[in-house]
Protein backbone atom coordinates (compact mmCIF):
# COMPACT_ATOMS: atom_id res chain seq x y z
CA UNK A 1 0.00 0.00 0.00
CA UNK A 2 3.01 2.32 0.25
CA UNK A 3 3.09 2.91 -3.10
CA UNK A 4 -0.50 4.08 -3.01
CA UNK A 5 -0.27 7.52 -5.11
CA UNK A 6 -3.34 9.49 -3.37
CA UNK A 7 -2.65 10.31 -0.11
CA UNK A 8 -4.76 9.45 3.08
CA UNK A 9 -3.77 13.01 4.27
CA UNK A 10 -1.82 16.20 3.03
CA UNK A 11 -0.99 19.53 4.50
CA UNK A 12 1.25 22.82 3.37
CA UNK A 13 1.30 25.02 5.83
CA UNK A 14 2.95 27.94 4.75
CA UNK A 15 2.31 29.55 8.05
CA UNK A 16 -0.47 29.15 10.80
CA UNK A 17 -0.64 31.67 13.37
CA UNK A 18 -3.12 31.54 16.50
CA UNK A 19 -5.29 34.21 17.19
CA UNK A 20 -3.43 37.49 18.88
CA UNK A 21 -0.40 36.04 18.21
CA UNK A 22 2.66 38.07 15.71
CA UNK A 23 4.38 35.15 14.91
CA UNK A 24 3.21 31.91 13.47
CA UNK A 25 3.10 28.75 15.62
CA UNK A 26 4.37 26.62 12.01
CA UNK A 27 5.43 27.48 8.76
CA UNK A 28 7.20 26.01 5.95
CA UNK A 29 5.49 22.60 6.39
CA UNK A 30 4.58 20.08 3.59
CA UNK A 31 3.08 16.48 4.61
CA UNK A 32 1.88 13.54 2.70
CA UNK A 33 0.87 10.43 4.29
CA UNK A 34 0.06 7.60 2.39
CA UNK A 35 -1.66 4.54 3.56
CA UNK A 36 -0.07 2.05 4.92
CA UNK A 37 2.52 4.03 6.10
CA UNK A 38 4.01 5.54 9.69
CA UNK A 39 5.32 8.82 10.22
CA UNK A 40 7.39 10.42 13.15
CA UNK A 41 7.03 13.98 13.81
CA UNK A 42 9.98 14.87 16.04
CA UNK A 43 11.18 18.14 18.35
CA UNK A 44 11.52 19.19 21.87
CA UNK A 45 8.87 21.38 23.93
CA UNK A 46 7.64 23.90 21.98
CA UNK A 47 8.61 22.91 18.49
CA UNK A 48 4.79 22.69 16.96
CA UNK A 49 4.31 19.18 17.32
CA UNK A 50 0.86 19.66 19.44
CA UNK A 51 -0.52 22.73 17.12
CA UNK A 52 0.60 20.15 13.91
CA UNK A 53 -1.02 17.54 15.23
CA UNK A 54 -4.75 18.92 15.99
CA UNK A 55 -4.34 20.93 12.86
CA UNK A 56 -4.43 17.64 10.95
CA UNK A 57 -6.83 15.92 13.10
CA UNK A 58 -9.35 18.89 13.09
CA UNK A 59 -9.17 20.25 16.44
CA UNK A 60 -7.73 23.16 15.45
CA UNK A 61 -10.09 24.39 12.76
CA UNK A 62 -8.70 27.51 10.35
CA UNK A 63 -10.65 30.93 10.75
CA UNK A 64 -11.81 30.42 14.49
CA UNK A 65 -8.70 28.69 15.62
CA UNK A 66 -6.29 30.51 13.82
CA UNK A 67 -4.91 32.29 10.40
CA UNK A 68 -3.53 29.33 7.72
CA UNK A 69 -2.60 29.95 4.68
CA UNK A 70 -1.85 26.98 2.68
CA UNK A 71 -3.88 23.76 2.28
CA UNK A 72 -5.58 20.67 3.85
CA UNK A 73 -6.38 17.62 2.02
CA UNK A 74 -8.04 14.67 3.07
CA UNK A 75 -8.68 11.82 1.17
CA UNK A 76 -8.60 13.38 -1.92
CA UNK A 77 -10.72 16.25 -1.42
CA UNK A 78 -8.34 19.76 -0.86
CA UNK A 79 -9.34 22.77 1.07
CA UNK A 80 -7.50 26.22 0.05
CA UNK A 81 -6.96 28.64 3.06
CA UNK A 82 -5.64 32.04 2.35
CA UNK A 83 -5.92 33.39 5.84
CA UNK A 84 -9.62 35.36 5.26
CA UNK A 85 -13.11 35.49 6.22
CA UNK A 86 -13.56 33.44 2.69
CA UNK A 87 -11.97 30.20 3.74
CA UNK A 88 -13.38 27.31 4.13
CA UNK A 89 -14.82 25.75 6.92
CA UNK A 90 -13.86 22.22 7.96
CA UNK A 91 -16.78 19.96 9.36
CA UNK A 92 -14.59 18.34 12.29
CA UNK A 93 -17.80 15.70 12.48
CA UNK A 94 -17.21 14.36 8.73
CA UNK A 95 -13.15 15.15 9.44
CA UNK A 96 -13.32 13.13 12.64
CA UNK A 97 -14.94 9.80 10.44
CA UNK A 98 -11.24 9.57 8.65
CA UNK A 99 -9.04 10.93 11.46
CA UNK A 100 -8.39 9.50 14.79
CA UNK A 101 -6.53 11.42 17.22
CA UNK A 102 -5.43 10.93 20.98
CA UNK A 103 -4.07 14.27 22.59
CA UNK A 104 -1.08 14.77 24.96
CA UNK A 105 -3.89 15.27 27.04
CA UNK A 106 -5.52 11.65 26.79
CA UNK A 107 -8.41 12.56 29.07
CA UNK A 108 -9.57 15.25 26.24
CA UNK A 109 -10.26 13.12 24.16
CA UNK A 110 -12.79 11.13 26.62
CA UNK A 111 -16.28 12.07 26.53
CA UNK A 112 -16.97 12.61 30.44
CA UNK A 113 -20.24 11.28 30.30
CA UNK A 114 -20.64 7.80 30.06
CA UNK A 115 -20.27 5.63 33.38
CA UNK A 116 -17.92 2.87 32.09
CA UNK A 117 -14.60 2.59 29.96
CA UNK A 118 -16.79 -0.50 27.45
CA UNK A 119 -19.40 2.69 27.28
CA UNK A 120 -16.21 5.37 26.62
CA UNK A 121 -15.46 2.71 23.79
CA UNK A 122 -18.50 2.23 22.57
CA UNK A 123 -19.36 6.13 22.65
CA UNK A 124 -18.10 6.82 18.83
CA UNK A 125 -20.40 3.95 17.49
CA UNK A 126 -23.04 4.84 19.05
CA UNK A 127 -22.92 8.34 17.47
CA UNK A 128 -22.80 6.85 14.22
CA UNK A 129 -25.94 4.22 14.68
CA UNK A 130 -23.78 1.30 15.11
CA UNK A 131 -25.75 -1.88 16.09
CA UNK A 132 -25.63 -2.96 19.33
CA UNK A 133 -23.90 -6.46 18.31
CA UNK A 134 -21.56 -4.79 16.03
CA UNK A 135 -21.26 -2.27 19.13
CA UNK A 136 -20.31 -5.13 21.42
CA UNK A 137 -17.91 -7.05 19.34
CA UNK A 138 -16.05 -4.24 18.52
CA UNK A 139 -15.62 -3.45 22.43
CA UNK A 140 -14.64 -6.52 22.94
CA UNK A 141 -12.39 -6.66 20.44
CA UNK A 142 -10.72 -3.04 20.95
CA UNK A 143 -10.30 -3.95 24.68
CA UNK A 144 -8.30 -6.83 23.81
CA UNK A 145 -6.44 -4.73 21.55
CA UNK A 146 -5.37 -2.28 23.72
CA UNK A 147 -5.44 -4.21 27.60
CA UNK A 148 -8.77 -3.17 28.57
CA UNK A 149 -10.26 -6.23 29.38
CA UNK A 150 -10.82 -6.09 32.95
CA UNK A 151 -11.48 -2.71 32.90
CA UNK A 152 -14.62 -2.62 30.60
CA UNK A 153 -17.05 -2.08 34.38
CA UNK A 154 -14.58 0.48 35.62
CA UNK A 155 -15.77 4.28 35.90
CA UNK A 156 -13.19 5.93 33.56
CA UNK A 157 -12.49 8.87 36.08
CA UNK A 158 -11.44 6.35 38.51
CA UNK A 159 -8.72 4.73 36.53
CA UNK A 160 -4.90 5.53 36.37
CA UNK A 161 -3.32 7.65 34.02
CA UNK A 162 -1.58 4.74 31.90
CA UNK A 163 -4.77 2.88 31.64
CA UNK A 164 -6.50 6.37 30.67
CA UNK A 165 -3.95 6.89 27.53
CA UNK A 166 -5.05 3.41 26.88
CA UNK A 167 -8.77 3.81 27.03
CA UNK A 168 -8.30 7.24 24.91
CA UNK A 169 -6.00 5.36 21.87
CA UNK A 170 -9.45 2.72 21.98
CA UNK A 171 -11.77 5.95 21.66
CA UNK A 172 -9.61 6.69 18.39
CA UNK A 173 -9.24 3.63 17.02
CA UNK A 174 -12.95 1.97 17.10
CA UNK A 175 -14.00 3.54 14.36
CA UNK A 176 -11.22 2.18 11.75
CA UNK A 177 -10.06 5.80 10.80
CA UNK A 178 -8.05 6.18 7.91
CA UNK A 179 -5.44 8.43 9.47
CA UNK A 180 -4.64 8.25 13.24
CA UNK A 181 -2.78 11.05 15.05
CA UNK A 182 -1.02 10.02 18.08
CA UNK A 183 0.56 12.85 20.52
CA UNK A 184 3.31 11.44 22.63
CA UNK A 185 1.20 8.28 23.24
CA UNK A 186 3.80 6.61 25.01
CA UNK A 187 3.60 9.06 28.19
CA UNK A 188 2.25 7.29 31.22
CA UNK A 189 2.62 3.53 29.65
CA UNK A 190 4.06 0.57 32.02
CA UNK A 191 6.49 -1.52 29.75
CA UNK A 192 3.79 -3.94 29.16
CA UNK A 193 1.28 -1.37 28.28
CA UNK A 194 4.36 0.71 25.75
CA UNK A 195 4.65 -2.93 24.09
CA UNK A 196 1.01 -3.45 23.45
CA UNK A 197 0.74 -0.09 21.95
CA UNK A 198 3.92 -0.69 19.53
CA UNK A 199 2.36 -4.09 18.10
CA UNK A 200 -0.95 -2.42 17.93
CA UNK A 201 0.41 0.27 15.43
CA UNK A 202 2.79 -1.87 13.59
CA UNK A 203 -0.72 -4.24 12.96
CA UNK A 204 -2.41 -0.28 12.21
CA UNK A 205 0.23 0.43 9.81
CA UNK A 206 0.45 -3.29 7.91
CA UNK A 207 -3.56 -3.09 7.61
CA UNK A 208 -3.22 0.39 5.58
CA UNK A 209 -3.78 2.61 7.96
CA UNK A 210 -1.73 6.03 7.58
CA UNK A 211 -0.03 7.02 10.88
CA UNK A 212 0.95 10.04 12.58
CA UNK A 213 3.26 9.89 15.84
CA UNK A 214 3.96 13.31 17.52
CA UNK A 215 7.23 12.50 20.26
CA UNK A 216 9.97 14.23 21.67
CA UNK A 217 11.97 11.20 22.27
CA UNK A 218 12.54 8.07 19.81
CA UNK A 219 11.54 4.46 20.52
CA UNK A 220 11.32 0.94 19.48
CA UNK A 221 8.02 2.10 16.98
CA UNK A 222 9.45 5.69 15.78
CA UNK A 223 13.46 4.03 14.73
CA UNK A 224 11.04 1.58 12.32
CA UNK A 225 9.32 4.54 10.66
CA UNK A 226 9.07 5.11 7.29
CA UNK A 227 10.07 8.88 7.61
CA UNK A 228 11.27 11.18 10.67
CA UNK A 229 10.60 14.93 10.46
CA UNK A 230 12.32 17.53 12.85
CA UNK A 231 10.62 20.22 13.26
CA UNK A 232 11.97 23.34 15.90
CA UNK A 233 10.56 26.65 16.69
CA UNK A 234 7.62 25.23 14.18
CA UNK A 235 9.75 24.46 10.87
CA UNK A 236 11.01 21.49 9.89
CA UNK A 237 14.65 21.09 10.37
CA UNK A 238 15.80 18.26 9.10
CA UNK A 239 13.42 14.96 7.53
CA UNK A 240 14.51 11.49 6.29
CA UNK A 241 14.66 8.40 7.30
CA UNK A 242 16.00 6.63 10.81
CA UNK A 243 18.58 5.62 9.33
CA UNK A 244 19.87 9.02 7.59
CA UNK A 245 18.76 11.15 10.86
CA UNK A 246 19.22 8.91 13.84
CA UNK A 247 23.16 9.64 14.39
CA UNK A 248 22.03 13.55 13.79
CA UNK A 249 23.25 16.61 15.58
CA UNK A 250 20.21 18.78 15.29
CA UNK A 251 18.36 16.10 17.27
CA UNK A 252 19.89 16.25 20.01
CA UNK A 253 20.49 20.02 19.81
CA UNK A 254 16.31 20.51 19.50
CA UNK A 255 16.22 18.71 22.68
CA UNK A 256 14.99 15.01 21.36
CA UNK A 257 15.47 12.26 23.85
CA UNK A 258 17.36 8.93 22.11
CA UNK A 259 19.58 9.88 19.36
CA UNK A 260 20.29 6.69 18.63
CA UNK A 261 17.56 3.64 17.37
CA UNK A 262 17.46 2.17 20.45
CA UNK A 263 16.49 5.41 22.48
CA UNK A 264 18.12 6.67 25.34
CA UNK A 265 16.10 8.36 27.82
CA UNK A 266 19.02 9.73 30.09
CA UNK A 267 19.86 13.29 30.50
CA UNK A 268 23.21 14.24 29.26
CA UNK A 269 25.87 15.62 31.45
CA UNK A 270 24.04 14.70 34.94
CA UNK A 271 25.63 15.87 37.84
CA UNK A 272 27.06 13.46 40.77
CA UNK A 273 24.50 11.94 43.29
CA UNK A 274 24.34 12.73 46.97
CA UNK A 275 24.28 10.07 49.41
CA UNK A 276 21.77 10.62 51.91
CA UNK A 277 24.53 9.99 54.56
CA UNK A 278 25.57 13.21 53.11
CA UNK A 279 22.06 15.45 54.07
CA UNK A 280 19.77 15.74 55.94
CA UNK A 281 18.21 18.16 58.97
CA UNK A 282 15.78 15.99 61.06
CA UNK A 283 16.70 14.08 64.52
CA UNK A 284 19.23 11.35 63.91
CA UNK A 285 17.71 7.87 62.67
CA UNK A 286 13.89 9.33 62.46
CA UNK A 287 13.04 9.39 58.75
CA UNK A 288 11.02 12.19 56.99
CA UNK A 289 8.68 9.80 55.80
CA UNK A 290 7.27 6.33 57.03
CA UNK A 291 4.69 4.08 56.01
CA UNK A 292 3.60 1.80 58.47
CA UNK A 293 1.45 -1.26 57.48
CA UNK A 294 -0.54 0.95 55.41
CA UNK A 295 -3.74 -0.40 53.63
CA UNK A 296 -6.28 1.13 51.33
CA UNK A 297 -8.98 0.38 49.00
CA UNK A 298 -11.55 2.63 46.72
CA UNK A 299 -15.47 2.26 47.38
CA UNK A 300 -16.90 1.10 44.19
CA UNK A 301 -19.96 1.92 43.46
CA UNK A 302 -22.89 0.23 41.64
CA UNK A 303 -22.73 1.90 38.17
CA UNK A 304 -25.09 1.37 35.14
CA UNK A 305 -23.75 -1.28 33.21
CA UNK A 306 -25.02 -1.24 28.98
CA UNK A 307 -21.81 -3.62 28.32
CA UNK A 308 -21.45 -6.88 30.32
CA UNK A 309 -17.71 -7.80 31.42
CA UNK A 310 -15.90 -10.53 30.48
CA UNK A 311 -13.87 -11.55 33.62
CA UNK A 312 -13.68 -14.33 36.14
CA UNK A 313 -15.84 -12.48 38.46
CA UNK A 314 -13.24 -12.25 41.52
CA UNK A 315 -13.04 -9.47 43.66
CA UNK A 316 -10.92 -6.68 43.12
CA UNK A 317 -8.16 -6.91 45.77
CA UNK A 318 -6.84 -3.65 48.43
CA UNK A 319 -4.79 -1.07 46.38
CA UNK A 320 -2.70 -0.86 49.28
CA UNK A 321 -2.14 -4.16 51.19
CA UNK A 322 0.18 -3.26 54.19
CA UNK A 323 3.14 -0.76 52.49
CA UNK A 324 5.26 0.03 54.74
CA UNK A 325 8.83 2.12 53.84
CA UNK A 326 10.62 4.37 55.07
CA UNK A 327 12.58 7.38 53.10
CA UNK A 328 15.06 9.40 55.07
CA UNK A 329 16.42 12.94 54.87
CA UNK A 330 18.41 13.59 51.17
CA UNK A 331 17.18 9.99 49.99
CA UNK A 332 15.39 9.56 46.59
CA UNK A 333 13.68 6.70 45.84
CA UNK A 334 11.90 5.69 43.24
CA UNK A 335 8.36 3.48 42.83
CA UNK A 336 7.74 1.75 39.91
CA UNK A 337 5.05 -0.59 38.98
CA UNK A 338 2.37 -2.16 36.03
CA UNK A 339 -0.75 0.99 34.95
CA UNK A 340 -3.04 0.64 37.83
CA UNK A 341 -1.13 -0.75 40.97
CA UNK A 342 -1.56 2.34 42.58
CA UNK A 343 1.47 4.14 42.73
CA UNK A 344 -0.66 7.88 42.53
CA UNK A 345 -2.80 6.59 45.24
CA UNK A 346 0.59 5.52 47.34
CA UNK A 347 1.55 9.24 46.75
CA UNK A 348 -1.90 10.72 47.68
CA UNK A 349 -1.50 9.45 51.40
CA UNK A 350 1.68 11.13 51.51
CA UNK A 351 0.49 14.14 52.53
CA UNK A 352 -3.17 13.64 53.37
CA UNK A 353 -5.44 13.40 50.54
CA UNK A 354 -6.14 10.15 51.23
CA UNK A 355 -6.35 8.34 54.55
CA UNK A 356 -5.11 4.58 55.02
CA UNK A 357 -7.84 2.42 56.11
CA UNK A 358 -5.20 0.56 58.23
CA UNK A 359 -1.65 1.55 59.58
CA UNK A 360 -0.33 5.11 59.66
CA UNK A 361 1.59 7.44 57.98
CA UNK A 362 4.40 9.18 59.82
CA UNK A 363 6.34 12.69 58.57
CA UNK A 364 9.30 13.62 60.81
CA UNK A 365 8.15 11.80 63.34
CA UNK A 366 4.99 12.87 63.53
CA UNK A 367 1.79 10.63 62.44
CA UNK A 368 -0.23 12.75 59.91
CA UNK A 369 -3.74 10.91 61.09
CA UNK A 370 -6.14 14.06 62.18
CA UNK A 371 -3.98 16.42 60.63
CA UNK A 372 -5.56 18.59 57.52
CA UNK A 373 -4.15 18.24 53.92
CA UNK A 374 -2.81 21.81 54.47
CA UNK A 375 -0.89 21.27 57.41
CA UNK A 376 0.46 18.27 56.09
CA UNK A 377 1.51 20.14 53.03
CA UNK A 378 4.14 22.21 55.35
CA UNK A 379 6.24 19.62 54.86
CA UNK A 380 5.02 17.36 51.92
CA UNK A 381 4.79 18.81 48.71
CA UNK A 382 3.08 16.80 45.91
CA UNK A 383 3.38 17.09 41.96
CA UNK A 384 0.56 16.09 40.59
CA UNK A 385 0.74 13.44 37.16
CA UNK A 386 -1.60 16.21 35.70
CA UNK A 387 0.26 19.71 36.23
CA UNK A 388 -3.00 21.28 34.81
CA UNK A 389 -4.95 19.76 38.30
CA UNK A 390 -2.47 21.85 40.67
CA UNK A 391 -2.17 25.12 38.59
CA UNK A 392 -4.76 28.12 38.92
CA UNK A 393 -2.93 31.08 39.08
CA UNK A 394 -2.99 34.03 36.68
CA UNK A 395 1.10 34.58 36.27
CA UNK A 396 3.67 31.69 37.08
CA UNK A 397 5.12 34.13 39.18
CA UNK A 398 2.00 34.15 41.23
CA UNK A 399 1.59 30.17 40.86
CA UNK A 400 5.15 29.67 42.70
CA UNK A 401 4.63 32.04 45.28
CA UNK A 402 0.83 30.98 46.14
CA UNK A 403 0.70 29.97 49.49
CA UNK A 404 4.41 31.66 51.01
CA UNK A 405 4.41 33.53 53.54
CA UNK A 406 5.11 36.76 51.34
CA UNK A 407 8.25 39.04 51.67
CA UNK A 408 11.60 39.16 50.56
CA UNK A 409 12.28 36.08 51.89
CA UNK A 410 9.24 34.17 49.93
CA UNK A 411 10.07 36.44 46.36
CA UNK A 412 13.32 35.55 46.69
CA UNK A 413 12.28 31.66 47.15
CA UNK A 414 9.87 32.11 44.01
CA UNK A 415 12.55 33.26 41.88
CA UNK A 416 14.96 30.82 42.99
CA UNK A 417 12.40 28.16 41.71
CA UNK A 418 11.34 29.55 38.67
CA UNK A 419 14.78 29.51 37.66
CA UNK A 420 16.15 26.26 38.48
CA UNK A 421 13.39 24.68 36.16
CA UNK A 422 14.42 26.96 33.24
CA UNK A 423 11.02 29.40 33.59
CA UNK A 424 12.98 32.84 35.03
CA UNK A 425 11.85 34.87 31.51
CA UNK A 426 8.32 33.26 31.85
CA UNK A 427 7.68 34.70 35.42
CA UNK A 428 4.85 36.81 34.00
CA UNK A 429 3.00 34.70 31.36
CA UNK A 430 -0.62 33.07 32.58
CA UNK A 431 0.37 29.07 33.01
CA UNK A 432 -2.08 27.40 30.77
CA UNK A 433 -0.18 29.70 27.85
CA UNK A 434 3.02 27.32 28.74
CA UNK A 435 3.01 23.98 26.93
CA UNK A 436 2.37 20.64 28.88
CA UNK A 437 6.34 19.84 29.23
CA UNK A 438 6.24 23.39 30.85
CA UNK A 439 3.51 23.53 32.81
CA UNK A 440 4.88 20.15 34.46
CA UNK A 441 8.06 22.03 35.12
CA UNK A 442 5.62 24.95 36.32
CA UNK A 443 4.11 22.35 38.85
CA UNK A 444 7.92 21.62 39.89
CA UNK A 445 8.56 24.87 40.89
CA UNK A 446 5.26 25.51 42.70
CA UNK A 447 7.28 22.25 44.90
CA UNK A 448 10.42 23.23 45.06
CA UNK A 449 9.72 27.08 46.36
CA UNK A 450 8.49 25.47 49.30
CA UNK A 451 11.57 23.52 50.23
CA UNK A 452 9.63 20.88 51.88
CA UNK A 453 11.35 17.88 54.21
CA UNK A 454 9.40 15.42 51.50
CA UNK A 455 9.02 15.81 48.04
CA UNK A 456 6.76 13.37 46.22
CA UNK A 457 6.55 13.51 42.26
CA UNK A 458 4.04 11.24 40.21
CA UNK A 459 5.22 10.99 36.87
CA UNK A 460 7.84 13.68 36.70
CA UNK A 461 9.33 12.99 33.60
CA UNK A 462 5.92 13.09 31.18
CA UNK A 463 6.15 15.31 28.49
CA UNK A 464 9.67 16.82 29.22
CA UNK A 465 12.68 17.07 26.23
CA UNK A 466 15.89 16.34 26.76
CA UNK A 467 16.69 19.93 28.36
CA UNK A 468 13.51 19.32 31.04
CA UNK A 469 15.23 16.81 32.14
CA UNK A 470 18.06 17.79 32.85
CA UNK A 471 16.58 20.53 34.72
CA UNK A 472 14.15 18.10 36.39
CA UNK A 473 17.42 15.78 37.22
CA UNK A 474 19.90 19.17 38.59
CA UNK A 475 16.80 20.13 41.03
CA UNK A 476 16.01 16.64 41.96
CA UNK A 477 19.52 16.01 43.33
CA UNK A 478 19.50 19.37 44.53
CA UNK A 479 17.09 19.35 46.46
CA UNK A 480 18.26 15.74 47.95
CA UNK A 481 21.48 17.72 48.64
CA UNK A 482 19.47 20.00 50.77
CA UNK A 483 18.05 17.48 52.83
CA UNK A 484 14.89 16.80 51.19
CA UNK A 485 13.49 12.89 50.98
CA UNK A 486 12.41 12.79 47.64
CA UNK A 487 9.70 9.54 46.13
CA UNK A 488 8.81 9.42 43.01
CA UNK A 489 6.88 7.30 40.51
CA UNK A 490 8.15 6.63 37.11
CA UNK A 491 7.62 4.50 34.45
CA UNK A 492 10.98 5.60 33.12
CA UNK A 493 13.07 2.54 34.46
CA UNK A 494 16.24 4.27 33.03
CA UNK A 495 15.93 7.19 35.17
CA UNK A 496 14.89 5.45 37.76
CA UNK A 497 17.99 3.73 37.74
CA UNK A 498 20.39 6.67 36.81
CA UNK A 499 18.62 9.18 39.67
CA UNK A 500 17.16 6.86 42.71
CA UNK A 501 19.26 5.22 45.46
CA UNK A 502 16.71 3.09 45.48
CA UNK A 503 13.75 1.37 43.14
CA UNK A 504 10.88 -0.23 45.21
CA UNK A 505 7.97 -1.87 42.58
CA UNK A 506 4.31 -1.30 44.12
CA UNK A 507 2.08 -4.41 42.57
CA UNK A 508 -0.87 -6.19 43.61
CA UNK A 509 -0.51 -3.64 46.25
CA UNK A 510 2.78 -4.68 47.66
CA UNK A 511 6.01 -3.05 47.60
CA UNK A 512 9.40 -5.11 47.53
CA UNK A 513 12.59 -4.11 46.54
CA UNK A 514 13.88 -3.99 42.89
């Protein structure tokens, strides 16, 4: 099918600016995809991927979404845009039958208002009169696809982020779109969950199915692509195949994680660790955090059920079946573990949100039972796997400093922040103008002003280049330096490895060393 001469999907964009903006977003951009075939669209934060991406998937519709002038063309049929009131108008409900797309955002993609993931699935078909056996096959069959099975009763709100980038690539892919647009769909993945996804696009791809991957770091899938494409500051760079670009300086230098086929995820140049022998300011041998026999599990309530599950009926066991651990002063450690074991929910009793149904959780010292979230937070700072559900403010200046005390003392701390996460010239722009990778670093700083005695990240490294990073990394093992305990949860086994002094794995709500 490569040889296919019409295209599934074509774009020029000469130049596409957003409204209120001087400069364009992208420019200089010419895309065919053919059937059958898979493209990666590479760069670091910032470089246009996102904007490219929901351009061709019809998100991001021309005249009320901003200026284009060049052209669109789907299937055959082109659309001229000159950058007037005279343009045409793209019907994203007849644009959406051809193109799938899954966000960086997975959960936008979602619906929000059906009560189970089978009825998230099922959502699309049901919009376009599907019958309810072909409805239910293709469920069932999606689910297997992409590891929903025994998640098909679940209420998709109450499921973890991996399994949510999971449920969203189903949403895109139930249909049988021509084109599918995937935005860093790895983020969030367990290793099984990054594996299913590869041999479910490779199968995409083989079937004639034209697809788009939009990544900041190369994998397994992107170093067997038919073409890479660099783009920076919204222009393509450089484009050819793995093989001509993979041993490329302009990768690297646009801030693209894995140079190399294989992928490497590390940060360059990190600096040395610090032993927690090394830091530390609380009372000799008490350790800033400890879990002790702590056990938790979620109420699950009765939902309506249109899709029946296929599963061996057993009960769902505790999220959290007697943890216990203990982090001291200047230790990081890192917790690792399949989509869904509950490593967020670990995190969440860390400084109050949630409250162990059994055994206690101790800061300094002190247990946190009876003590409000906001007390707790004092001392335990949490970034949240969403940045977006932690940010509010109207300047990132203001986001930082929310909550100090105020004063020299507290500016001073803000600015300290902002900068060690790369966002000193950004002080004064409104956060949800930052993209994702920095908003996440955003979040960071919001934890870092604070210089708490624990600092627990979920996900850290989603969405960041290969300069976040290495700023992520630098404050990391500063702040350890400091005295800070520092957990966090990763799906990124290579940082793990490169960053923690130790890698505990959270399953079938367990931990045990690693």
């Amino acid at each position: 099918m490569r040889g296919t001469l019409t295209p599934a999907l074509a774009a020029r964009i000469g130049h596409f600016t957003y409204p209120g903006d001087a400069a364009p977003a992208l420019g200089g951009i010419n895309l065919s995809l053919a059937p059958g075939t898979l493209t990666a669209v590479l760069g670091g934060s910032g470089s246009g991927k996102s904007t490219l991406g929901r351009l061709l998937a019809g998100w991001l519709r021309p005249g009320s979404g901003g200026s284009l002038e060049g052209f669109l063309d789907l299937a055959g049929e082109r659309l001229e845009f000159r950058g007037t009131s005279e343009d045409p108008q793209i019907d994203p409900a007849a644009w959406c039958r051809q193109v799938g797309f899954v966000p960086q955002d997975a959960a936008a993609a979602l619906s929000t208002v059906r009560a189970t993931v089978a009825e998230e699935l099922a959502f699309g078909l049901e919009n376009r009169g599907a019958g309810r056996p072909e409805m239910h096959e293709a469920v069932r069959r999606v689910a297997s696809l992409t590891g929903l099975d025994s998640l098909l009763d679940r209420d998709p709100a109450r499921i973890s982020g991996g399994e949510l980038r999971r449920l969203a690539i189903g949403c895109a892919i139930i249909t049988g779109p021509a084109v599918l647009v995937l935005d860093e769909p790895f983020a969030s993945l367990d290793t099984d969950g990054a594996a299913a996804l590869t041999a479910l696009v490779r199968s995409l791809v083989a079937g004639g199915t034209a697809v788009v991957v939009l990544s900041q770091a190369v994998d397994a899938l992107l170093s067997g692509a038919d073409r890479w494409i660099l783009l920076n500051d919204g222009a393509p760079v450089v484009e050819g195949t793995p093989a001509q670009l993979a041993t490329s300086p302009e990768l690297a230098a646009a801030g693209v994680i894995g140079t190399g086929t294989k992928g490497d995820h590390s940060p360059p140049q990190r600096p040395a660790r610090a032993h927690p022998a090394d830091a530390g300011s609380g009372p000799a041998g008490v350790p800033a955090l400890e879990l002790r026999d702590v056990s938790f599990a979620y109420d699950r309530p009765r939902a309506r059920r249109r899709f029946r599950r296929v599963s061996t009926g057993a009960v769902r066991p505790a999220v959290l079946d007697g943890v216990c651990l203990s982090v001291h002063p200047g230790e990081i450690v890192a917790v690792i573990g399949p989509n869904g074991a509950g490593k967020t929910t670990l995190l969440r009793h860390l400084n109050g949100l949630l409250r162990p149904l059994a055994g206690s959780v101790r800061i300094n010292g002190q247990d946190i039972a009876g003590l409000l979230p906001g007390t707790v937070a004092a001392d335990v700072s949490l970034l949240f796997q969403d940045p977006r559900d932690q940010l509010f403010e109207r300047t990132a200046e203001r986001e930082v400093g929310f909550g100090l005390a105020g004063g020299p003392a507290a500016a001073a701390s803000v600015r300290r922040a902002l900068s060690a996460v790369g966002l000193a010239e950004a002080a004064g722009k409104h956060p949800a103008e930052l993209p994702a990778s920095l908003q996440r670093l955003l979040a960071l700083a919001t934890v870092l002003a604070r210089q708490p005695s624990v600092m627990a990240l979920d996900e850290p490294t989603v969405a960041l280049d290969r300069h976040g990073l290495a700023r992520l990394d630098t404050a990391v093992r500063h702040a350890a330096a400091e005295g800070a305990a520092v957990v966090l949860v990763t799906h990124d086994l290579d940082y793990a490895r490169s960053t923690a002094h130790r890698i505990v794995r959270l399953d079938a709500g367990r931990l045990q060393g690693v």
